[in-house]
Protein backbone atom coordinates (compact mmCIF):
# COMPACT_ATOMS: atom_id res chain seq x y z
CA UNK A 1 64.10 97.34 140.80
CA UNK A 2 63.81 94.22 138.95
CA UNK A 3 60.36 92.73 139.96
CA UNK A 4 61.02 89.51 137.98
CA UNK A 5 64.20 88.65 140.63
CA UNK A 6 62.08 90.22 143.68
CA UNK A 7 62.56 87.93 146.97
CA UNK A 8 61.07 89.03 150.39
CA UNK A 9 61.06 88.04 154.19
CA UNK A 10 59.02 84.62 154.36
CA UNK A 11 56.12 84.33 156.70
CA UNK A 12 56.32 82.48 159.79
CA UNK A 13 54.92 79.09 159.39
CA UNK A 14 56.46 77.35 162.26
CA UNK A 15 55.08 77.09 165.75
CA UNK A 16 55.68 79.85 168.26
CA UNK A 17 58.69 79.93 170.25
CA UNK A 18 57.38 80.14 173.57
CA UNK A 19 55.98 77.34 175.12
CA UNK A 20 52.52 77.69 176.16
CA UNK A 21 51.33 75.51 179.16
CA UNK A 22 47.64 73.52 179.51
CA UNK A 23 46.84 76.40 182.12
CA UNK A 24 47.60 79.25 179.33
CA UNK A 25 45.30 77.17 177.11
CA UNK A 26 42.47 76.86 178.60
CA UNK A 27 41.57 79.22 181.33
CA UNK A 28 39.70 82.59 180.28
CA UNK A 29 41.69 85.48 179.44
CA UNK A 30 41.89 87.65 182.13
CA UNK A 31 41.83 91.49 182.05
CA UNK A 32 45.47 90.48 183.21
CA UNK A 33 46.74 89.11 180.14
CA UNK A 34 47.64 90.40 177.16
CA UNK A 35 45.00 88.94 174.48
CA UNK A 36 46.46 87.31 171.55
CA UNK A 37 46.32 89.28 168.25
CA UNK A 38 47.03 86.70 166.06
CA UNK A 39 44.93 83.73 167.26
CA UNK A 40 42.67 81.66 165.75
CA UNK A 41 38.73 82.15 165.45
CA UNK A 42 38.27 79.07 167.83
CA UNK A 43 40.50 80.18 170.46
CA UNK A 44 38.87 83.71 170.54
CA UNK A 45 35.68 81.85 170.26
CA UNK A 46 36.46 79.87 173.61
CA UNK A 47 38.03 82.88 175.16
CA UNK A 48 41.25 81.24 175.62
CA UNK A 49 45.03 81.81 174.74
CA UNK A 50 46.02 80.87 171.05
CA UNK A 51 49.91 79.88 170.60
CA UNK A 52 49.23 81.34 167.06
CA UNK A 53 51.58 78.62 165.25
CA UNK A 54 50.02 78.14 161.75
CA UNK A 55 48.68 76.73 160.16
CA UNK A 56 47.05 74.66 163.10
CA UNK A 57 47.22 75.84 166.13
CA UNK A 58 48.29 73.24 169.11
CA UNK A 59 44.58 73.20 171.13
CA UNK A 60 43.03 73.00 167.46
CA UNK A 61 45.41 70.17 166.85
CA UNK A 62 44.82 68.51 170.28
CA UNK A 63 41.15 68.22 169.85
CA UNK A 64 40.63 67.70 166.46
CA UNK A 65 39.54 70.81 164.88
CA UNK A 66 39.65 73.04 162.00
CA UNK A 67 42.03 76.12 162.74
CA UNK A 68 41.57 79.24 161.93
CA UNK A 69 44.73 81.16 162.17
CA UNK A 70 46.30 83.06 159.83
CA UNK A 71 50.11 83.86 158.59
CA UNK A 72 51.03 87.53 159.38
CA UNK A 73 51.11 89.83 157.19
CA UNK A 74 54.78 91.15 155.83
CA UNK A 75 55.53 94.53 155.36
CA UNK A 76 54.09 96.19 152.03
CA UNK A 77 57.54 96.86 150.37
CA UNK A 78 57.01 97.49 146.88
CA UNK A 79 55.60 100.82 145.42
CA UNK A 80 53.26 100.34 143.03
CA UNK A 81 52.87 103.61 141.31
CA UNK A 82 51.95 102.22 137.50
CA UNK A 83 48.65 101.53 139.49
CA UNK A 84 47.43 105.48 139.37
CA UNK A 85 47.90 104.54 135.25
CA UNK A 86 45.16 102.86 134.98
CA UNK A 87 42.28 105.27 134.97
CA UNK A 88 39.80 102.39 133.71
CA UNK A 89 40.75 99.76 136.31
CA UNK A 90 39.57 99.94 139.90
CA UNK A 91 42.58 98.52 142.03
CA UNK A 92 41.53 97.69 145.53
CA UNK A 93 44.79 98.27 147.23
CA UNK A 94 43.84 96.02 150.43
CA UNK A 95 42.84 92.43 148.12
CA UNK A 96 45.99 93.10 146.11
CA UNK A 97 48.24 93.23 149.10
CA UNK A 98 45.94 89.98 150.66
CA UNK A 99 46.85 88.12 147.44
CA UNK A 100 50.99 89.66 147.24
CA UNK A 101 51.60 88.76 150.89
CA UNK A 102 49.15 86.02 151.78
CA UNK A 103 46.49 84.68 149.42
CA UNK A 104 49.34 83.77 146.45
CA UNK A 105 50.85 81.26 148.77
CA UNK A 106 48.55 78.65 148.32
CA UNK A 107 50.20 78.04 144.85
CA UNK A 108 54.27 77.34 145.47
CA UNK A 109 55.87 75.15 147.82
CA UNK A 110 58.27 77.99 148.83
CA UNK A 111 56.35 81.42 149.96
CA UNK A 112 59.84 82.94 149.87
CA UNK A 113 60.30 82.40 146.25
CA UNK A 114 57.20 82.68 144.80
CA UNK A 115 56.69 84.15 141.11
CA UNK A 116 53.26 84.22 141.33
CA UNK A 117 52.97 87.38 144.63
CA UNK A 118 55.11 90.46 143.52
CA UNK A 119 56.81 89.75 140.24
CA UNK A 120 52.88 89.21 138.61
CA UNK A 121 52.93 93.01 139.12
CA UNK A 122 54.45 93.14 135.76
CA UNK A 123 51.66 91.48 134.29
CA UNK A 124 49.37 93.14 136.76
CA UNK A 125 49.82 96.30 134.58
CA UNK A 126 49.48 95.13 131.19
CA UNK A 127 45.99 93.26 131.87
CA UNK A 128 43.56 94.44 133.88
CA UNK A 129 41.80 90.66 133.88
CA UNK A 130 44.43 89.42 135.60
CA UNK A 131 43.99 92.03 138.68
CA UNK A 132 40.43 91.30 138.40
CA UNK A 133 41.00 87.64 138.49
CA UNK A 134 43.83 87.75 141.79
CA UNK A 135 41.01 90.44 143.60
CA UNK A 136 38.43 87.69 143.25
CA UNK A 137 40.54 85.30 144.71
CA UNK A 138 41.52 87.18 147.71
CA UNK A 139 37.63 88.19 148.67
CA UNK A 140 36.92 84.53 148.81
CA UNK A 141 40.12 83.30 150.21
CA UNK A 142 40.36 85.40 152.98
CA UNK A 143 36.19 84.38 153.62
CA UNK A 144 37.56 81.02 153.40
CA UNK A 145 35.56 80.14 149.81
CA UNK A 146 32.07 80.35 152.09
CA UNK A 147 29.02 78.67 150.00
CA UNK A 148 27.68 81.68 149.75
CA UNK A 149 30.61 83.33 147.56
CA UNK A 150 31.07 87.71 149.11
CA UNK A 151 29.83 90.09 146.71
CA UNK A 152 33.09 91.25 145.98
CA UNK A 153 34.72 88.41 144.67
CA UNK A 154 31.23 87.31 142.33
CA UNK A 155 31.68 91.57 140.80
CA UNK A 156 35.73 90.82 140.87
CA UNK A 157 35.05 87.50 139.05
CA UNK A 158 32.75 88.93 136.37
CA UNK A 159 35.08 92.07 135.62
CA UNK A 160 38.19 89.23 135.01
CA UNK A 161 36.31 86.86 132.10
CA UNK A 162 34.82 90.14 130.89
CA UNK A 163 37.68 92.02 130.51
CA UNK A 164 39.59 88.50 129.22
CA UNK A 165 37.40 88.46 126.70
CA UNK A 166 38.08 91.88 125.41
CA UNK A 167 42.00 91.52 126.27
CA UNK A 168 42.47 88.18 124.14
CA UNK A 169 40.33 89.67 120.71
CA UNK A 170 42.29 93.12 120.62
CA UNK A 171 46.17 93.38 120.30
CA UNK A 172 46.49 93.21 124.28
CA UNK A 173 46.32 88.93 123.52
CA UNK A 174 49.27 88.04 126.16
CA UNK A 175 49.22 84.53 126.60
CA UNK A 176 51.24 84.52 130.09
CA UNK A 177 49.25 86.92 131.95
CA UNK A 178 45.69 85.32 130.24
CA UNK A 179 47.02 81.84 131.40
CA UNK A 180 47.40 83.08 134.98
CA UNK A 181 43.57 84.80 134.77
CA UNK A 182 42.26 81.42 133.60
CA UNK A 183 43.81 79.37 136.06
CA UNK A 184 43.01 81.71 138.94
CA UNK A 185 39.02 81.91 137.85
CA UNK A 186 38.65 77.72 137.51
CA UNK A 187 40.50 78.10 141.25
CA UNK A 188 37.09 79.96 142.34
CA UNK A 189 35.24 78.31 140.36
CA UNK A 190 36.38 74.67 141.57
CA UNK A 191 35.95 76.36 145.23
CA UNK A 192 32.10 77.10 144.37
CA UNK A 193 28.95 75.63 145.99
CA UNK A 194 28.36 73.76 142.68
CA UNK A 195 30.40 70.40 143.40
CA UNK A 196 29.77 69.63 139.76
CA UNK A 197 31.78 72.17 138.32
CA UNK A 198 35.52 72.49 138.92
CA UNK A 199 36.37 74.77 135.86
CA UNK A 200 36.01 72.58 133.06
CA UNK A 201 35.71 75.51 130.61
CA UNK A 202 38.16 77.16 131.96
CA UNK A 203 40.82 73.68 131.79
CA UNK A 204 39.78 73.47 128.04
CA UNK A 205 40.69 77.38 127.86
CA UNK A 206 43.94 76.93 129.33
CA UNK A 207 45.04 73.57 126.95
CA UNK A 208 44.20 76.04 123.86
CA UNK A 209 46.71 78.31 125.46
CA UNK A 210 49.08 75.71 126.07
CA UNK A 211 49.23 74.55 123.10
CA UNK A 212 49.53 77.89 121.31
CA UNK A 213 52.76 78.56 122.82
CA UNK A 214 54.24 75.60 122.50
CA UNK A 215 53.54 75.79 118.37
CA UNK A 216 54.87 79.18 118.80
CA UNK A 217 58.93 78.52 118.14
CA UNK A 218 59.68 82.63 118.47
CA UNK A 219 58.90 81.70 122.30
CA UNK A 220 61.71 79.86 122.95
CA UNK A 221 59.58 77.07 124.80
CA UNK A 222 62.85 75.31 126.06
CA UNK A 223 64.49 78.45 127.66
CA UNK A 224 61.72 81.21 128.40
CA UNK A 225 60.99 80.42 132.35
CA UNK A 226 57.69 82.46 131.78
CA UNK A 227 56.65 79.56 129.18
CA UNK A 228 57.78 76.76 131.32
CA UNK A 229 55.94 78.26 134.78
CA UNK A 230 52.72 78.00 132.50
CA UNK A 231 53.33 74.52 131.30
CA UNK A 232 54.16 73.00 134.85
CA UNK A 233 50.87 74.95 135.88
CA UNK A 234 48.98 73.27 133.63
CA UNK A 235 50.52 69.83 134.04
CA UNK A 236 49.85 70.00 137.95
CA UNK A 237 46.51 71.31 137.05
CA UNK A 238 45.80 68.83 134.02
CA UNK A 239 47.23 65.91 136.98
CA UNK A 240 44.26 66.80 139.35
CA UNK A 241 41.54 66.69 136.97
CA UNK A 242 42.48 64.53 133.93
CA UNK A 243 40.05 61.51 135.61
CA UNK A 244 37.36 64.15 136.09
CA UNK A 245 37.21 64.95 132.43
CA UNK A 246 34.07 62.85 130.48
CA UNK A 247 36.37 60.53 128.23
CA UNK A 248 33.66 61.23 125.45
CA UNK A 249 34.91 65.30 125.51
CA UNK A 250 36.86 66.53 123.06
CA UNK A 251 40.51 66.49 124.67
CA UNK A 252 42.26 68.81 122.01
CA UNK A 253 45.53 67.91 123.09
CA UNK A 254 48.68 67.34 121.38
CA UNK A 255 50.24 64.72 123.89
CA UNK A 256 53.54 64.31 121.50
CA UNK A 257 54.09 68.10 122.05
CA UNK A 258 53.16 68.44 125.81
CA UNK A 259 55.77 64.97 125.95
CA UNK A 260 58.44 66.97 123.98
CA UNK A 261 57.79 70.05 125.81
CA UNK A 262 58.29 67.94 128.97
CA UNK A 263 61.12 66.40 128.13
CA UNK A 264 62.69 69.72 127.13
CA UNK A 265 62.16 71.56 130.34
CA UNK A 266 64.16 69.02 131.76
CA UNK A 267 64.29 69.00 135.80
CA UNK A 268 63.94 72.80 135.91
CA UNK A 269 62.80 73.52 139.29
CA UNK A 270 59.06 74.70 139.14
CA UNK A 271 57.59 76.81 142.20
CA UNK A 272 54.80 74.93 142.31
CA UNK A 273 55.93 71.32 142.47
CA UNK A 274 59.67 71.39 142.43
CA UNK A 275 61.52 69.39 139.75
CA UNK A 276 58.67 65.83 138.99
CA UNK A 277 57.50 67.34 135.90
CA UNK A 278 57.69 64.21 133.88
CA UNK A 279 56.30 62.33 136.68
CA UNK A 280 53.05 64.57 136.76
CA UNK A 281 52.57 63.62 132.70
CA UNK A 282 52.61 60.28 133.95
CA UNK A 283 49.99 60.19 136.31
CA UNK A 284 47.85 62.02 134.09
CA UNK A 285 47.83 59.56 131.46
CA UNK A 286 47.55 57.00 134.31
CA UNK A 287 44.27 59.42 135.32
CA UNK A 288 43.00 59.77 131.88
CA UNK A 289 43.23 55.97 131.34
CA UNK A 290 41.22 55.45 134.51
CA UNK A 291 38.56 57.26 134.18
CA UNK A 292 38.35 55.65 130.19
CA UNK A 293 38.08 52.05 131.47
CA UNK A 294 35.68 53.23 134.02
CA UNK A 295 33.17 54.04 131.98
CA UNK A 296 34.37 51.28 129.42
CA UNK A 297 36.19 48.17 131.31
CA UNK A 298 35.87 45.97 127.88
CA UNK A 299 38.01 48.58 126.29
CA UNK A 300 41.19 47.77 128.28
CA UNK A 301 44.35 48.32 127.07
CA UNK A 302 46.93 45.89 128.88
CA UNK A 303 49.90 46.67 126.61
CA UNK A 304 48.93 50.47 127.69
CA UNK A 305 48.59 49.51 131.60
CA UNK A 306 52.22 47.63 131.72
CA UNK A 307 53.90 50.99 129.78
CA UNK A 308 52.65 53.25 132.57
CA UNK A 309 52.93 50.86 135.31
CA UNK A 310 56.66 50.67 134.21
CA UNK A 311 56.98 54.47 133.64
CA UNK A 312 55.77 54.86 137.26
CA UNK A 313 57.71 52.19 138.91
CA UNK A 314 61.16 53.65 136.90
CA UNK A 315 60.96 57.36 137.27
CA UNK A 316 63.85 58.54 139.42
CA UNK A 317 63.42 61.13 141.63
CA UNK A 318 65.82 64.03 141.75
CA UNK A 319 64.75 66.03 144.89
CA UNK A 320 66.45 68.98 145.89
CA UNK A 321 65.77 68.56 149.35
CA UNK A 322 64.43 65.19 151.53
CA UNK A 323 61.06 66.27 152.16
CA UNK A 324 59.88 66.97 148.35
CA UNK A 325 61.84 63.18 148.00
CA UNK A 326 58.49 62.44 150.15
CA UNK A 327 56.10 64.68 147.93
CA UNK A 328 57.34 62.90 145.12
CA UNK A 329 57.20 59.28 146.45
CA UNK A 330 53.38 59.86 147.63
CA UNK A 331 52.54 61.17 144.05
CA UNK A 332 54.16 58.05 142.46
CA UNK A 333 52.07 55.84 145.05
CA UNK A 334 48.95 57.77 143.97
CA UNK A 335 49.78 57.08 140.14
CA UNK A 336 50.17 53.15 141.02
CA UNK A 337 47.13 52.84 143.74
CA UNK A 338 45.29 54.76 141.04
CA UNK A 339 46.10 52.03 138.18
CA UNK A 340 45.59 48.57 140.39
CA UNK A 341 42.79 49.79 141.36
CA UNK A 342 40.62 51.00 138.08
CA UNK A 343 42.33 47.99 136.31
CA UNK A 344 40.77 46.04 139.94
CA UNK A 345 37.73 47.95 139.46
CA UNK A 346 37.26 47.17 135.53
CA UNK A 347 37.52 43.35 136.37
CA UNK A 348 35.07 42.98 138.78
CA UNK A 349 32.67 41.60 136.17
CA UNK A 350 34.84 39.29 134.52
CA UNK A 351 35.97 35.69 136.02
CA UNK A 352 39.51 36.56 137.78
CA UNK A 353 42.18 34.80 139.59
CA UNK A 354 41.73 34.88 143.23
CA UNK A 355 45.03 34.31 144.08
CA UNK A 356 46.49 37.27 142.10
CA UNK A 357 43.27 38.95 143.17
CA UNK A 358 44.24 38.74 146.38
CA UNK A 359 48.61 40.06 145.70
CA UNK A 360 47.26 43.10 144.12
CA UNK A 361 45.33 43.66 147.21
CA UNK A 362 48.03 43.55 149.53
CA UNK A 363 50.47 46.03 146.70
CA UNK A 364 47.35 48.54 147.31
CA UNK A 365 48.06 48.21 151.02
CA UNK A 366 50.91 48.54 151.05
CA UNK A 367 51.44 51.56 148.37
CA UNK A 368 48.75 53.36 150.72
CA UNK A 369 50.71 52.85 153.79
CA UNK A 370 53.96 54.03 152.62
CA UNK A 371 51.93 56.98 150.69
CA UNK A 372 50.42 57.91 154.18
CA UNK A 373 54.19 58.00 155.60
CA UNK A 374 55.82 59.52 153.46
CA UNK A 375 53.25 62.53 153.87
CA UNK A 376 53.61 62.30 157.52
CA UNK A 377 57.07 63.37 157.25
CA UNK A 378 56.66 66.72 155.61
CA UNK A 379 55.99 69.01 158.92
CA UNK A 380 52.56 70.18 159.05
CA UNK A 381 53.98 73.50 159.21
CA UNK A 382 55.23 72.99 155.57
CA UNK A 383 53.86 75.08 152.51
CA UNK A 384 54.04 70.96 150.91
CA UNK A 385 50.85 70.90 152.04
CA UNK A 386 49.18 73.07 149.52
CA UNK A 387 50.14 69.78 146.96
CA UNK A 388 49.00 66.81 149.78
CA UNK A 389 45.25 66.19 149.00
CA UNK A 390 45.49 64.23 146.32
CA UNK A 391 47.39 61.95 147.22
CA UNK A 392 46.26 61.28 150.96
CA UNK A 393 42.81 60.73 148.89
CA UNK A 394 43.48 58.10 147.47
CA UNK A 395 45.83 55.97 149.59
CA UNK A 396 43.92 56.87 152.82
CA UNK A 397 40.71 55.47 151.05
CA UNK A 398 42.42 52.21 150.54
CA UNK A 399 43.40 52.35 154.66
CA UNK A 400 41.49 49.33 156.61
CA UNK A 401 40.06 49.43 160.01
CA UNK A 402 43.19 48.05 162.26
CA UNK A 403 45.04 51.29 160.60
CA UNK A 404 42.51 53.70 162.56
CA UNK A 405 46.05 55.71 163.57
CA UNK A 406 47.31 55.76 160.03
CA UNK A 407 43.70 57.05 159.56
CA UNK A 408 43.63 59.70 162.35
CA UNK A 409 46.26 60.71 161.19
CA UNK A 410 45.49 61.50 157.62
CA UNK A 411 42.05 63.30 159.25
CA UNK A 412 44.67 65.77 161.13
CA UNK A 413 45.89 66.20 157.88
CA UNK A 414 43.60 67.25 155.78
CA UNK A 415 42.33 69.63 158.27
CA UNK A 416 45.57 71.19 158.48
CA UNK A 417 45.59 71.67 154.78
CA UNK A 418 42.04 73.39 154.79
CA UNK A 419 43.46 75.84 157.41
CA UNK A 420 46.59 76.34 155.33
CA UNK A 421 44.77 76.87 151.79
CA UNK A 422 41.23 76.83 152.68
CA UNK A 423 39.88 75.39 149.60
CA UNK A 424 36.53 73.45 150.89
CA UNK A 425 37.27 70.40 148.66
CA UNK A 426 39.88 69.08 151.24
CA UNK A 427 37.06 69.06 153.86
CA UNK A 428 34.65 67.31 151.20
CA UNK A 429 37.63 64.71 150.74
CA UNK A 430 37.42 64.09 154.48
CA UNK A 431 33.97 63.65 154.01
CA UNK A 432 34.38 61.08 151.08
CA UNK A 433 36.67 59.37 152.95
CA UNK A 434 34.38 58.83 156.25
CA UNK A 435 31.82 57.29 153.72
CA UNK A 436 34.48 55.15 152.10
CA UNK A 437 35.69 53.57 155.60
CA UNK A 438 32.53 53.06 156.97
CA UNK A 439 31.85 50.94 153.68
CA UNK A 440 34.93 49.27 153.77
CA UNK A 441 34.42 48.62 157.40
CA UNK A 442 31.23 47.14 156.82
CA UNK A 443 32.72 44.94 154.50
CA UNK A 444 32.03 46.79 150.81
CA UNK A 445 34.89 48.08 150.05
CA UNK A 446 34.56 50.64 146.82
CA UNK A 447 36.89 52.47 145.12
CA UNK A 448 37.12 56.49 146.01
CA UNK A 449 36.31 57.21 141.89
CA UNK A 450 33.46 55.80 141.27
CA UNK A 451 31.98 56.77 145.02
CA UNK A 452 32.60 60.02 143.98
CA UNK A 453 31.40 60.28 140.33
CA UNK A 454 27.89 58.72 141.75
CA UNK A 455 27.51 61.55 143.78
CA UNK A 456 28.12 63.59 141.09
CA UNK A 457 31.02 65.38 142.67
CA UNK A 458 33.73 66.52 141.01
CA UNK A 459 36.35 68.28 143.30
CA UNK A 460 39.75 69.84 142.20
CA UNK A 461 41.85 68.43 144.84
CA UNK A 462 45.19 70.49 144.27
């Protein structure tokens, strides 16, 4: 059996098909009644009846809180017998299944297609970092990333970079499977305690990989779908963290061959993101420029602000279905918010016309606004939500007291996404945002950046 072409049976994500009524929901389960299985932790907690729909459940929804529940498990369907191989590696049978079947869907926008659950077996048995690396994840996913990170996943973690190490200066060097390990370790590390860290090292790691196999022509960069999954990894990745990156670092990138790169892949249809590849290079240009006048306004480019601002405001959207059309809209919105907003940011020392002060205000409205509905019409039962944070970031920041629903309603959703992917940053980014409203509301408005930086956090929102 070909694992590369492997599909299977999709978990349920939508709510439950039996109505459940306010009585159901709220008065103690009786010896009577069949308990539910399934539920959620706060529905056990409170001794009441869970409708199990997932990610939120609806009394989680209803009142406001963080849910819980979890997907079911699928059927384990694929022998695995190249595991009793590997006399060196200790395989944990129950983490890899969590990560196959449940842990791996945090990365794609379709569960049922998802390259990075069984067809990484293949990869799974040429390097054992990798296995290390997707066991690490799964002890701290299923924990839900807890502060104090399980013993498991810190021994899992170790084992992964040390056995990197060894894989990547012997023969084994297989840049696929190594960019996978890397990406998966700055995931727990960006889910740490430590809101200072979100896997810088292991970002620079991956752009060295990157940009080894695009300079490598025997890998057929334009046609090899194992090349192109790792560049579209890295430009979602390099899009959520290219205004976290100190502008006096070394970057060590090649942008003309990441561009060409870009432009040869083309609207291939990635599983993480769909087909907005170019449109993620753009925002993190728009992201790297940011952060660069941030920490420099008198070193504005505006030549450099009008090309991206135009790059933005052009892309065309080809989405294969309507609600990615609304992923994609947000992220431009994002890109544009983003740019008015440094570039209002980087003025605020210099003399400036209130008048077209005051137009650029009411574009950032209104970009936010539309952001915040365009998210609201992906279902919150959607896997879209794994790719939501970002963008609901920054246009809910910009969101002024008389839009408290727009507001309540990006709090429901960011909660939702924390039960879907539990990553604690999207609870920190409710957090941020609180702070930011009550500033605004109070009449000093800031921008979510700099409010953040200040704090010294630095959260990989993605």
């Amino acid at each position: 059996m070909s694992l590369r072409c492997l599909r299977f049976k999709q978990v349920v994500v939508s709510s439950s098909s039996h109505a459940c009524t306010q009585q159901e929901h709220e008065s103690p389960v009786g010896p009577w009644r069949n308990k539910s299985k399934f539920g959620c932790r706060e529905c056990k907690a409170k001794r009441v009846k869970c409708d199990e729909a997932y990610p939120t459940c609806k009394r989680c929804n209803r009142q406001g809180l963080v849910c819980s529940s979890a997907p079911r498990l699928t059927q384990w369907q694929v022998e695995t017998p190249w595991l009793s191989l590997q006399p060196n590696t200790r395989v944990n049978r129950r983490l890899l299944q969590y990560w196959l079947e449940k842990a791996s869907q945090i990365l794609v926008i379709d569960p049922e297609n998802n390259p990075f659950s069984f067809p990484t077996l293949e990869y799974i048995a040429q390097s054992s970092a990798l296995l290390h690396a997707i066991q690490s994840v799964s002890a701290s996913h299923e924990q839900y990333f807890p502060a104090t990170t399980p013993i498991v996943a810190l021994e899992e973690r170790g084992k992964a970079i040390a056995c990197l190490r060894r894989e990547m200066s012997h023969s084994q060097y297989m840049p696929k499977a190594h960019f996978l390990t890397i990406m998966l370790l700055a995931l727990v590390q960006g889910a740490d305690s430590d809101r200072k860290d979100y896997g810088k090292q292991h970002l620079f790691g991956a752009r060295a990989l990157i940009s080894s196999m695009l300079q490598d022509t025997s890998m057929a960069t334009t046609n090899d779908p194992a090349v192109r999954l790792c560049l579209g990894m890295y430009l979602y990745w390099d899009m959520c963290t290219s205004f976290l990156v100190d502008p006096c670092e070394p970057q060590e990138l090649n942008l003309f061959n990441i561009s060409n790169a870009v432009r040869r892949m083309g609207d291939w249809h990635h599983p993480m993101y769909g087909t907005c590849s170019e449109l993620l290079l753009i925002i993190t240009n728009v992201g790297r420029y940011c952060r660069q006048i941030l920490d420099a306004p008198q070193k504005r480019n505006l030549m450099h602000e009008a090309v991206l601002e135009a790059r933005l405001t052009t892309w065309k959207p080809i989405p294969p279905n309507p609600c990615l059309g609304h992923l994609y809209e947000s992220f431009r919105n994002h890109g544009l918010i983003f740019l008015y907003r440094a570039r209002e940011y980087a003025q605020s020392s210099f003399l400036r016309d209130p008048d077209s002060s005051e137009a650029q205000e009411h574009l950032i409205q209104q970009y936010a606004e539309e952001t915040v509905y365009h998210l609201m019409q992906i279902p919150a039962t959607s896997y879209y939500l794994n790719f939501q944070s970002l963008p609901l970031l920054t246009a809910g920041s910009e969101l002024t007291k008389s839009s408290h629903c727009l507001r309540d309603q990006v709090r429901d959703r960011l909660r939702a996404i924390y039960s879907l992917n539990r990553l604690p940053a999207n609870m920190l980014a409710l957090q941020l945002l609180e702070e930011l409203w009550d500033a605004r509301d109070s009449g000093h408005a800031s921008f979510w950046l700099p409010h953040t930086l200040q704090k010294d956090w630095r959260l990989l929102l993605g």
